[in-house]
Protein backbone atom coordinates (compact mmCIF):
# COMPACT_ATOMS: atom_id res chain seq x y z
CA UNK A 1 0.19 13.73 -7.69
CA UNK A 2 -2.65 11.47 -7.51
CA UNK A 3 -3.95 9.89 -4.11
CA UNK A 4 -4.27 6.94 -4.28
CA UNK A 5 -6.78 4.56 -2.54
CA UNK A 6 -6.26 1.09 -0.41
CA UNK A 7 -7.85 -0.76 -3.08
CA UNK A 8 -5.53 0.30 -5.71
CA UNK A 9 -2.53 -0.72 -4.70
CA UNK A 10 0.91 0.50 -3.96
CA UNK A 11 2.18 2.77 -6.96
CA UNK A 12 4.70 0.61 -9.33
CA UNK A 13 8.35 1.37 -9.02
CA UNK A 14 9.00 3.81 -11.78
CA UNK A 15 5.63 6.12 -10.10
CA UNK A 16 7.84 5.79 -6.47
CA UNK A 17 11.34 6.48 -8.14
CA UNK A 18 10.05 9.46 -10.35
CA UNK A 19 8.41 11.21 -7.08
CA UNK A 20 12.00 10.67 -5.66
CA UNK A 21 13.58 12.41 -8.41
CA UNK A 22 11.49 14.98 -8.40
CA UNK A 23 11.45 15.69 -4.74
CA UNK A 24 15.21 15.41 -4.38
CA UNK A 25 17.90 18.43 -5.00
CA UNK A 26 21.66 17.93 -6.02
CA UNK A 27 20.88 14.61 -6.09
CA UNK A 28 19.76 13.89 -2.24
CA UNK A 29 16.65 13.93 -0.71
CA UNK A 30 16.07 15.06 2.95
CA UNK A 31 14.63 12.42 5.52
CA UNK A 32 11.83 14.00 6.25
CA UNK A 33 10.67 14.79 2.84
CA UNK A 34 11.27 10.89 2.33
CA UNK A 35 9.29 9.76 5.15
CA UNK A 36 6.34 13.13 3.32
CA UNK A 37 6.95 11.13 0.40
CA UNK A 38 5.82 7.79 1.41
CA UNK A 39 3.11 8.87 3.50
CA UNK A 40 1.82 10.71 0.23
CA UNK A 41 2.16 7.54 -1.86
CA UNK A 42 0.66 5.24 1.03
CA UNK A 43 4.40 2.75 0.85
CA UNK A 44 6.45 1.99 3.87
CA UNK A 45 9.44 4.67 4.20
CA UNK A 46 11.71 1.54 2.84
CA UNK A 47 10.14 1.86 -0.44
CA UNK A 48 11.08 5.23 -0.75
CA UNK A 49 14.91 4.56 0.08
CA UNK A 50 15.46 1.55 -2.24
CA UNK A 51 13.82 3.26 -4.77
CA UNK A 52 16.46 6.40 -3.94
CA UNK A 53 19.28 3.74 -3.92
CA UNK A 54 18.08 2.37 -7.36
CA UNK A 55 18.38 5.56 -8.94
CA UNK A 56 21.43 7.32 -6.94
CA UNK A 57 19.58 9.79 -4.61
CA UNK A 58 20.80 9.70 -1.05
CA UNK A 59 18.65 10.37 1.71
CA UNK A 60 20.18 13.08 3.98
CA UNK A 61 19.41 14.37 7.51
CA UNK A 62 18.48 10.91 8.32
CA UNK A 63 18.62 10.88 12.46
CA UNK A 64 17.25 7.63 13.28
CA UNK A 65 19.00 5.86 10.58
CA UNK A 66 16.27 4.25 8.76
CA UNK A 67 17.94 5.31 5.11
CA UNK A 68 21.25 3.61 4.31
């Protein structure tokens, strides 16, 4: 993936919910690789779980309940 800078912007949807689908297995995606995730893409963890609820990835192993 590419890094991207402050000046460029958050990635557009379809860059955050491809990642997701890549990342996740069976269809779910562990928290921590979500929180990984949106440290990697520079977006708040939030980002990472509507974009998993848009395409039908649940976020799993989620102890502080931050993915619903």
């Amino acid at each position: 993936m590419v890094e991207r800078t402050e000046r460029e912007g958050p990635p557009p949807v379809r860059e955050i919910e491809t990642a997701v689908r890549e990342r996740a297995k069976d269809g779910r995606l562990a928290c921590r690789e979500a929180f990984a995730l949106a440290d990697e893409l520079g977006v708040a963890p939030g980002r990472i779980g509507e974009a998993a609820n848009a395409i039908g990835v649940k976020i799993c192993g989620c102890q502080l309940g931050c993915f619903k």
